[in-house]
Protein backbone atom coordinates (compact mmCIF):
# COMPACT_ATOMS: atom_id res chain seq x y z
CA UNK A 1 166.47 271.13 -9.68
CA UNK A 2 166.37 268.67 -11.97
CA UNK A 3 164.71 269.44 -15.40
CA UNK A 4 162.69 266.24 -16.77
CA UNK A 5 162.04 268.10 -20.12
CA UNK A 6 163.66 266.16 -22.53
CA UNK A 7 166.09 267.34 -25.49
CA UNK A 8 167.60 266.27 -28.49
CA UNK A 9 171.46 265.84 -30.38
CA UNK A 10 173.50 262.79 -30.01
CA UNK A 11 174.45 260.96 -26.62
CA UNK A 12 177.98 261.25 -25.78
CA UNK A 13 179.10 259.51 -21.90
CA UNK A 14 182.20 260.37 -20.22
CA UNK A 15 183.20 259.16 -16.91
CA UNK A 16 185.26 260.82 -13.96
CA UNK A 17 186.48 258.91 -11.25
CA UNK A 18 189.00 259.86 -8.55
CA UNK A 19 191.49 259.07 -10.12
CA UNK A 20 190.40 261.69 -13.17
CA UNK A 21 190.05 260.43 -17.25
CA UNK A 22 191.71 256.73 -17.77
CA UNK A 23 191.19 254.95 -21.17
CA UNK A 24 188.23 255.42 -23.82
CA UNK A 25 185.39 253.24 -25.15
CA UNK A 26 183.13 253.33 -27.89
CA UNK A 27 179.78 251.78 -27.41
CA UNK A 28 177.76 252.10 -30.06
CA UNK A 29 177.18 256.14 -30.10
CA UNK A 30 178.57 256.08 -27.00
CA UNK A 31 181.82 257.25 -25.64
CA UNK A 32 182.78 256.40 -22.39
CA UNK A 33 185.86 257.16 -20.62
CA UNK A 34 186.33 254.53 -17.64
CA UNK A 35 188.14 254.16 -14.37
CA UNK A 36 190.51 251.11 -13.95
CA UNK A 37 187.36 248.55 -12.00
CA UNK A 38 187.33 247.00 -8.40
CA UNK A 39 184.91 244.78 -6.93
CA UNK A 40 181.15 245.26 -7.58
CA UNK A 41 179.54 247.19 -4.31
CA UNK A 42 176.04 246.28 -3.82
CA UNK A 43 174.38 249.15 -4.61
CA UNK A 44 174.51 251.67 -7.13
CA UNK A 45 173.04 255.42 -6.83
CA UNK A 46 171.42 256.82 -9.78
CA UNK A 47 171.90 260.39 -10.08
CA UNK A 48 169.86 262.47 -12.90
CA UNK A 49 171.13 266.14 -12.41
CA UNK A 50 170.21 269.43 -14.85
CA UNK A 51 170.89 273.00 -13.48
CA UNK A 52 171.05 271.34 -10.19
CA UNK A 53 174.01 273.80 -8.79
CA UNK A 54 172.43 275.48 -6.21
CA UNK A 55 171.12 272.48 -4.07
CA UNK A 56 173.29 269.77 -5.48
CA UNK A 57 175.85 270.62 -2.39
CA UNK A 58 173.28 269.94 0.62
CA UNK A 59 172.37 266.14 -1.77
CA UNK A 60 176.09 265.53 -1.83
CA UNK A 61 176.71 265.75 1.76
CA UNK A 62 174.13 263.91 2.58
CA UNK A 63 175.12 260.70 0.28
CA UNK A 64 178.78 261.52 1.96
CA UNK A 65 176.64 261.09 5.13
CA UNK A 66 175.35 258.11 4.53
CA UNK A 67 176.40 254.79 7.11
CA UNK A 68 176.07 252.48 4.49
CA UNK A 69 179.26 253.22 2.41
CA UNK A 70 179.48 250.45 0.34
CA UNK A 71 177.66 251.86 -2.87
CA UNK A 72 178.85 253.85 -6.13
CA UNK A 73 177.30 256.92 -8.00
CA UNK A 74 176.36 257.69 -11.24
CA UNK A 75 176.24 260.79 -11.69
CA UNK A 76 174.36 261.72 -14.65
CA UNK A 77 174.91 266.00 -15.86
CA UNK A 78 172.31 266.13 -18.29
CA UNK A 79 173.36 268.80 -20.21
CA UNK A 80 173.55 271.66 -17.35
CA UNK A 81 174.45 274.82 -18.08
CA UNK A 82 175.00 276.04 -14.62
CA UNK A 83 178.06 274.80 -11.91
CA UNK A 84 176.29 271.03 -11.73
CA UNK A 85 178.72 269.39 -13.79
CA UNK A 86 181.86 271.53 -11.86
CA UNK A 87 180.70 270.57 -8.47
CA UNK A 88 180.27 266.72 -10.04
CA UNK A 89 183.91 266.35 -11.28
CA UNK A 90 184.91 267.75 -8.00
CA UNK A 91 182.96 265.81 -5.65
CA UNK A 92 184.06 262.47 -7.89
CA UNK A 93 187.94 264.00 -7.60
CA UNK A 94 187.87 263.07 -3.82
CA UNK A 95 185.44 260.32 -3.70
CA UNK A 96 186.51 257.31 -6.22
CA UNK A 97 182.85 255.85 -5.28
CA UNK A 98 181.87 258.71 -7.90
CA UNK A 99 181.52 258.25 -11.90
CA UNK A 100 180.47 261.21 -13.36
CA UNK A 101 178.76 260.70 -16.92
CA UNK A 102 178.03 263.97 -19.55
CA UNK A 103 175.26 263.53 -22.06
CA UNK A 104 173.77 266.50 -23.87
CA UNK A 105 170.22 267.45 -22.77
CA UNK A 106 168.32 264.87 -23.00
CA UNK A 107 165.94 264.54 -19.86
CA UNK A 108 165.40 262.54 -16.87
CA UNK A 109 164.39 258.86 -18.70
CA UNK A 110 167.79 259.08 -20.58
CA UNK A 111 169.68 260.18 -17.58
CA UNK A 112 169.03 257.43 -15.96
CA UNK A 113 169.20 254.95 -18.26
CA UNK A 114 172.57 255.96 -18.71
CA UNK A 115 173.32 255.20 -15.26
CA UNK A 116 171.91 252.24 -15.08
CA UNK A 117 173.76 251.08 -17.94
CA UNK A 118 176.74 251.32 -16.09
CA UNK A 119 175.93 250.54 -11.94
CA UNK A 120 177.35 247.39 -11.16
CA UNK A 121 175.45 246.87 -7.89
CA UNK A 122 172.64 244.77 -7.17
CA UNK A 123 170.39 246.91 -6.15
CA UNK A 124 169.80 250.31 -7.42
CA UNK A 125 168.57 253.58 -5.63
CA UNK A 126 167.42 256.71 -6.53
CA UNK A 127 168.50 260.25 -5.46
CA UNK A 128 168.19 263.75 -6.77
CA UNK A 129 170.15 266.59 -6.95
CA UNK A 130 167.84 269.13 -4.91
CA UNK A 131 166.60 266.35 -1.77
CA UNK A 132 168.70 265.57 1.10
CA UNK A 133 168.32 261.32 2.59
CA UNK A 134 169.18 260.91 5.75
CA UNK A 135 172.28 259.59 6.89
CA UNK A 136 170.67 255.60 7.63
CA UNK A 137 168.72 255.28 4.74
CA UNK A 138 171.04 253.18 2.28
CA UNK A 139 171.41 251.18 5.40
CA UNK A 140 167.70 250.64 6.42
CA UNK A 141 166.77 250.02 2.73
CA UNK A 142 169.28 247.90 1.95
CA UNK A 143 168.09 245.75 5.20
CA UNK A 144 164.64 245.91 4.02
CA UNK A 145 165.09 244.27 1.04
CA UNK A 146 167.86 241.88 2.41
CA UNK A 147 165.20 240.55 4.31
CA UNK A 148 162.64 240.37 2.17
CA UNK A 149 162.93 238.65 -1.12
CA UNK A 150 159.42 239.07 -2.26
CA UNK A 151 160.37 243.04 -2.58
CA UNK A 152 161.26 244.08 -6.24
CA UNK A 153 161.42 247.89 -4.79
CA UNK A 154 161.30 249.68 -1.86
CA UNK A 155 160.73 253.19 -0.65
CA UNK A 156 160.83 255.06 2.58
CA UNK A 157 158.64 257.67 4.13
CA UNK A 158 158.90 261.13 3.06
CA UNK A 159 159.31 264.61 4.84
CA UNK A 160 158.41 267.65 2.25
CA UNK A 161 160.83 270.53 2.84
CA UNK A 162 161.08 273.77 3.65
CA UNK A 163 158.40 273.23 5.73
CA UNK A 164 156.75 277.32 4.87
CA UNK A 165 156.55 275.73 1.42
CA UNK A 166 154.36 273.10 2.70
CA UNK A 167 150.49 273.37 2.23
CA UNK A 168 147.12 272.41 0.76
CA UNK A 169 147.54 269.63 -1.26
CA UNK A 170 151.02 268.79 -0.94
CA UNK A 171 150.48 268.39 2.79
CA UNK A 172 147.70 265.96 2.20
CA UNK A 173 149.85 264.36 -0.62
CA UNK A 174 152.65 263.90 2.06
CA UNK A 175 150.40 262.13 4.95
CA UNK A 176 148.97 259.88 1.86
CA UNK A 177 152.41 258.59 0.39
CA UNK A 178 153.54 258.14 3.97
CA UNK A 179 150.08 256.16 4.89
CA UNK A 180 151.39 252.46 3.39
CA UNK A 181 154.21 249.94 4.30
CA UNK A 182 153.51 246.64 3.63
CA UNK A 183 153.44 245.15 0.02
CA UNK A 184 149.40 244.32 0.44
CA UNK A 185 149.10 248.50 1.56
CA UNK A 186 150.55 249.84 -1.39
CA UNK A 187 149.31 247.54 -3.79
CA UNK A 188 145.94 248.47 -2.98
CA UNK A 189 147.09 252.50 -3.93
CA UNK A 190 148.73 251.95 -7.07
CA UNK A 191 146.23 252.95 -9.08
CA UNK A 192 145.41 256.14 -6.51
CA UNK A 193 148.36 257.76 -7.75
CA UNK A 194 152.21 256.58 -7.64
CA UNK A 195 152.71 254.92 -3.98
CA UNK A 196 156.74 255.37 -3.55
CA UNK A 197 157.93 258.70 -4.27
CA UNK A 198 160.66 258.19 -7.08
CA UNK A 199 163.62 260.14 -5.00
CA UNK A 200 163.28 257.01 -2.14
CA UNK A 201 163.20 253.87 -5.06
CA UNK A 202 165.64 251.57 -3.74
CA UNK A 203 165.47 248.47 -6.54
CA UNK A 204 166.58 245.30 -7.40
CA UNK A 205 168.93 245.88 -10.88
CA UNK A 206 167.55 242.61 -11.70
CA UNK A 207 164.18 243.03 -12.16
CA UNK A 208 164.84 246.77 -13.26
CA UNK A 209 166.33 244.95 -15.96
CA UNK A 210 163.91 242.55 -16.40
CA UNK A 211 160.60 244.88 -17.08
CA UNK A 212 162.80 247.06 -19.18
CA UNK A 213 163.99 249.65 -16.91
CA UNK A 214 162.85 253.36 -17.40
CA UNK A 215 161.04 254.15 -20.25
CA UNK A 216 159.21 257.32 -21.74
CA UNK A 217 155.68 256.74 -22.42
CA UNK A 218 154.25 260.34 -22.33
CA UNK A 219 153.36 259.78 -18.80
CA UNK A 220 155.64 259.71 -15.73
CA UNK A 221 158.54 257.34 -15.66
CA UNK A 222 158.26 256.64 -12.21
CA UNK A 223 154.69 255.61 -11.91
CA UNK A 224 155.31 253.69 -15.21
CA UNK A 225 158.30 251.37 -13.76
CA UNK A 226 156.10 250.45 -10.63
CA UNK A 227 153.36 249.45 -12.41
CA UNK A 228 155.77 247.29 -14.52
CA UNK A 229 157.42 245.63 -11.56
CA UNK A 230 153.50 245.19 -9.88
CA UNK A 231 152.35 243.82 -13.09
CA UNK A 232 155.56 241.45 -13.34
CA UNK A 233 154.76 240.14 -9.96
CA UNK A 234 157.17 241.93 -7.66
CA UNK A 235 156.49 243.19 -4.58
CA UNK A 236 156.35 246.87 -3.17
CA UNK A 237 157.19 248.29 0.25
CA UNK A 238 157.55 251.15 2.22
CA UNK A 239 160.72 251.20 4.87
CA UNK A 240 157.92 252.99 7.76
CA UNK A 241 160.56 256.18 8.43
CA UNK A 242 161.56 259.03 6.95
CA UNK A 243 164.36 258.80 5.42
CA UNK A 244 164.59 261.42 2.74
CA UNK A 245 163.43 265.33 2.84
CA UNK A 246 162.06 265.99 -0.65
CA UNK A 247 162.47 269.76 -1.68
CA UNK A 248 158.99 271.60 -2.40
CA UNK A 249 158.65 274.74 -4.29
CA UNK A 250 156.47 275.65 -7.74
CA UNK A 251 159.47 275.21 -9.84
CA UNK A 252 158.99 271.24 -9.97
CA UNK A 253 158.75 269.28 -13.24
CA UNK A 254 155.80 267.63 -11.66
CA UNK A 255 154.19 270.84 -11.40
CA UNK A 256 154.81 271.92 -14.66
CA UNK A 257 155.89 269.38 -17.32
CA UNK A 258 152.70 268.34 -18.91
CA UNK A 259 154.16 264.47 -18.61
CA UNK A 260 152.86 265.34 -15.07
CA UNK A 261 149.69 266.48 -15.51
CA UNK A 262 146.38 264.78 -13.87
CA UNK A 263 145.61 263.72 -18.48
CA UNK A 264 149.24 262.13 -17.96
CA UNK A 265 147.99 260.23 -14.69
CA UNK A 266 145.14 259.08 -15.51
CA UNK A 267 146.21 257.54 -19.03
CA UNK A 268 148.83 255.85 -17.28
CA UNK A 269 146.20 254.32 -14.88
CA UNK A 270 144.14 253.38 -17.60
CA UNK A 271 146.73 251.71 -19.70
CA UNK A 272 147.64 249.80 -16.61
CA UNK A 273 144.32 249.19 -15.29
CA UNK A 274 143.14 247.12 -18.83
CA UNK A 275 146.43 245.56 -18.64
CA UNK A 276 146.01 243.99 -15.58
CA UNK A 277 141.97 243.73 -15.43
CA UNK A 278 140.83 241.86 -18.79
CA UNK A 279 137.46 242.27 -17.72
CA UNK A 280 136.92 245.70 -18.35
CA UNK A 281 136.24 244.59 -21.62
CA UNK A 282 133.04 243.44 -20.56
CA UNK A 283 132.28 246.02 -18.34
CA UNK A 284 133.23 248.54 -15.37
CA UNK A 285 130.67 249.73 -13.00
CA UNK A 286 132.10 253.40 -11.85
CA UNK A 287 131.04 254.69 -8.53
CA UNK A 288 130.98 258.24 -8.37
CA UNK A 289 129.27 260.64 -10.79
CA UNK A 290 131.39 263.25 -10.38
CA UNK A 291 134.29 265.18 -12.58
CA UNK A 292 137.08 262.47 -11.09
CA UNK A 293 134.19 259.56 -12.42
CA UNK A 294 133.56 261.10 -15.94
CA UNK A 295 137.33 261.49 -16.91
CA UNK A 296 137.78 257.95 -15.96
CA UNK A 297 134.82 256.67 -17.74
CA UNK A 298 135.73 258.38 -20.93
CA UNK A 299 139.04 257.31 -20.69
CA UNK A 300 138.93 254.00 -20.36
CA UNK A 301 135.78 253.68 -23.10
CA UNK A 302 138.91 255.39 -25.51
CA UNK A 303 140.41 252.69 -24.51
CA UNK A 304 138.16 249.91 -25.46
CA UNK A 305 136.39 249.21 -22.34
CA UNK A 306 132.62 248.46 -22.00
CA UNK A 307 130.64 250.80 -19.64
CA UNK A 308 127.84 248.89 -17.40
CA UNK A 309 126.85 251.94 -14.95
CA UNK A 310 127.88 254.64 -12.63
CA UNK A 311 126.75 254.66 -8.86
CA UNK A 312 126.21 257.33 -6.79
CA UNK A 313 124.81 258.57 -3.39
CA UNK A 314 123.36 262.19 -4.32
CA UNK A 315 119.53 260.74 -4.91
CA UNK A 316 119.30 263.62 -7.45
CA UNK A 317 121.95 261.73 -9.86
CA UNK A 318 120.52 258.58 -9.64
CA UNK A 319 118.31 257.29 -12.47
CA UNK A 320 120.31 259.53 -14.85
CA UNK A 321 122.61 258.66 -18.21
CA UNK A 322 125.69 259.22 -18.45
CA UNK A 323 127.85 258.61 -21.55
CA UNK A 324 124.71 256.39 -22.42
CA UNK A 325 125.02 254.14 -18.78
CA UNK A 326 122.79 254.23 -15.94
CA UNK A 327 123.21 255.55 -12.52
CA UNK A 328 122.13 253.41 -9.79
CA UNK A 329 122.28 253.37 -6.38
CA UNK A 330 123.76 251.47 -3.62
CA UNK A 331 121.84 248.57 -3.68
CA UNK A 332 121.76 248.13 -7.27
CA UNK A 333 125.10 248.76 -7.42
CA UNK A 334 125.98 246.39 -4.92
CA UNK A 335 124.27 243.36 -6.56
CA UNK A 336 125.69 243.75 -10.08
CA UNK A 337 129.06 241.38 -9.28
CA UNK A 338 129.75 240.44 -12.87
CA UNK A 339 131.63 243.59 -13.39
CA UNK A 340 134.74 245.36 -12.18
CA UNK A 341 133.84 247.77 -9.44
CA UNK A 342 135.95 251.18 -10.08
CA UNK A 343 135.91 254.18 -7.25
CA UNK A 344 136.58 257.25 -8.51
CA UNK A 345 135.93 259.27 -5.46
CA UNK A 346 138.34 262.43 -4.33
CA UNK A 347 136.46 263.77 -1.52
CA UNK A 348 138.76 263.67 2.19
CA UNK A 349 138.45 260.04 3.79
CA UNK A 350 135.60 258.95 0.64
CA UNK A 351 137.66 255.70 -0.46
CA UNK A 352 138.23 254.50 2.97
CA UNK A 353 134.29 254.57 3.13
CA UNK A 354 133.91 252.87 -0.61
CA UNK A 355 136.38 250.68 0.46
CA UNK A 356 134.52 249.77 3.73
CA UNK A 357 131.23 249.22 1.95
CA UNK A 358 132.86 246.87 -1.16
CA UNK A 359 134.74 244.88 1.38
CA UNK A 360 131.24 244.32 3.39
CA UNK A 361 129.28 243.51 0.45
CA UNK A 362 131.95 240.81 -0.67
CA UNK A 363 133.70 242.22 -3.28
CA UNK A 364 137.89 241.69 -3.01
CA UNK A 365 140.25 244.53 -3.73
CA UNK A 366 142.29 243.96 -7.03
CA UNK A 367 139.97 241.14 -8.23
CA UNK A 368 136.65 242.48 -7.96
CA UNK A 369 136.80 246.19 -7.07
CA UNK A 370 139.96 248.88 -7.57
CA UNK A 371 140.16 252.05 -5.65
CA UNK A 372 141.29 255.14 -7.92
CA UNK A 373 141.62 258.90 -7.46
């Protein structure tokens, strides 16, 4: 598995094609060794891998797989200290679609840059070393966004894997990320939590390029570039089949990298949420009192936002203070409309409800109310 903790010492790039080492070039602090070029292919694969050995065989066959040839891979050994960068040179030795690039350990944001930096395709998808895509998914997401230019990224559905692995939360997290298609669905979960999973991004290299491509903020790089692209007015879809098993198990960065922690989510939804919504500075009107409710309110007043009130259905909360605002009810709740309306509510099926009742009363999604977890 890839290891998204990120290291130190210079940056050195070398490239292996088939047809093994060919000339050198310095750029910058860079060395890269390149392979004599052809003609751009439309897509390129970016490729992060650390200590990826053991599953990196079952991701390579399955890119072999694929029935959309036409791409290239950047393969990006991040300093691995296991066979990863072995198999890499050997999988690139009979496949002249691979580039193999070495970089000391550095972590996941810097992997990929470094592929980027170098794909010459259009578009630009994602794959790691420990998932397995099935063999039509270049093809269906490169027809996806073929025919639809409003798309700045697009995912696919997800199946979690081995399946004994699979429970509690991650099988609820599953049937979530695989609840959305259409660019109005998932722009009204962004700020839920992270709507694509990263492993399925399948991007225009344009607007990658455009919103600065991946960057490390201290939260997760993922979530981080789609809010980017939203917030830069590109669109975001879900090809509605799964395309790509995604490998469970404890070991995962997201599990244990504190970049991915629920602090990390939640000050990336802030950051993005005052971004986009201005008005917070004059007030946000939080409904539900609970834990999820409080770390959002005292978030975002860190932030500079103005909190009006909390609302809440338990009649014992209501006509308390908290952090100095008021907790209403419904009703009242309902008739204050000069404030963003924020749901913080966790509980199974809650937010459909919220959502429900805002939409009744009037309010729009993503203008006047924004459903959060």
């Amino acid at each position: 598995m890839f290891d998204r903790t990120p290291g130190f010492g210079s940056l050195g790039l070398y490239h292996w094609g088939g047809s093994g080492y060919s000339k050198s070039l310095v750029l910058g602090s860079c060395i890269a060794t390149l392979t004599p070029m052809k003609a751009p292919p439309p897509l390129s694969v970016l490729l992060p891998v650390r200590d990826g050995g053991v599953h990196l065989d079952e991701a390579i066959d399955s890119l072999e797989q694929q029935s959309f040839g036409e791409f290239e891979v950047l393969a990006v050994d991040d300093g691995s200290t296991d066979d990863s960068l072995e198999k890499l040179r050997a999988w690139a030795s009979r496949d002249a679609r691979v580039t193999v690039i070495e970089q000391a350990a550095q972590g996941i944001v810097a992997a990929l840059e470094a592929g980027r930096a170098l794909g010459r395709g259009r578009y630009l998808a994602r794959m790691d070393a420990d998932d397995v895509s099935a063999p039509t998914r270049f093809a269906r997401q490169y027809e996806w966004m073929e025919s639809r230019s409003e798309l700045s990224l697009c995912g696919c559905r997800v199946e979690y894997f081995p399946r004994e692995h699979v429970r509690g939360g991650a099988l609820w997290y599953e049937a979530w990320i695989n609840s959305t298609s259409t660019r109005e669905e998932v722009a009204r979960e962004i700020f839920v939590e992270c709507p694509i999973a990263h492993p399925t991004f399948f991007m225009r290299a344009e607007a990658v390029a455009a919103v600065g491509g991946y960057q490390e903020r201290g939260w997760p790089e993922d979530y981080d570039l789609v809010f980017r692209l939203w917030r830069a007015g590109g669109g975001l879809g879900v090809v509605p089949e799964k395309l790509l098993s995604w490998r469970e198990g404890e070991g995962r960065l997201s599990r244990t990298d504190p970049r991915y922690s629920p602090n990390a989510f939640r000050r990336c939804k802030a950051h993005y949420l005052l971004e986009a919504f201005p008005r917070l500075a004059e007030g946000a009107l939080i409904w539900g009192a609970g834990p999820v409710g409080k770390a959002l309110a005292r978030e975002l007043v860190e932030r500079g936002a103005k909190l009006s009130a909390f609302a809440e259905v338990n009649p014992r909360k209501i006509g308390q203070q908290i952090y100095g605002a008021p907790v209403l009810g419904t009703a009242q709740a309902l008739a204050n409309r000069e404030v963003l309306h924020l749901g913080a509510v966790g509980q199974k099926g809650a937010r459909e409800q919220l959502r429900s009742l805002l939409s009744e009363a009037g309010l729009e999604e993503l203008k006047s109310f924004v459903l959060m977890a």
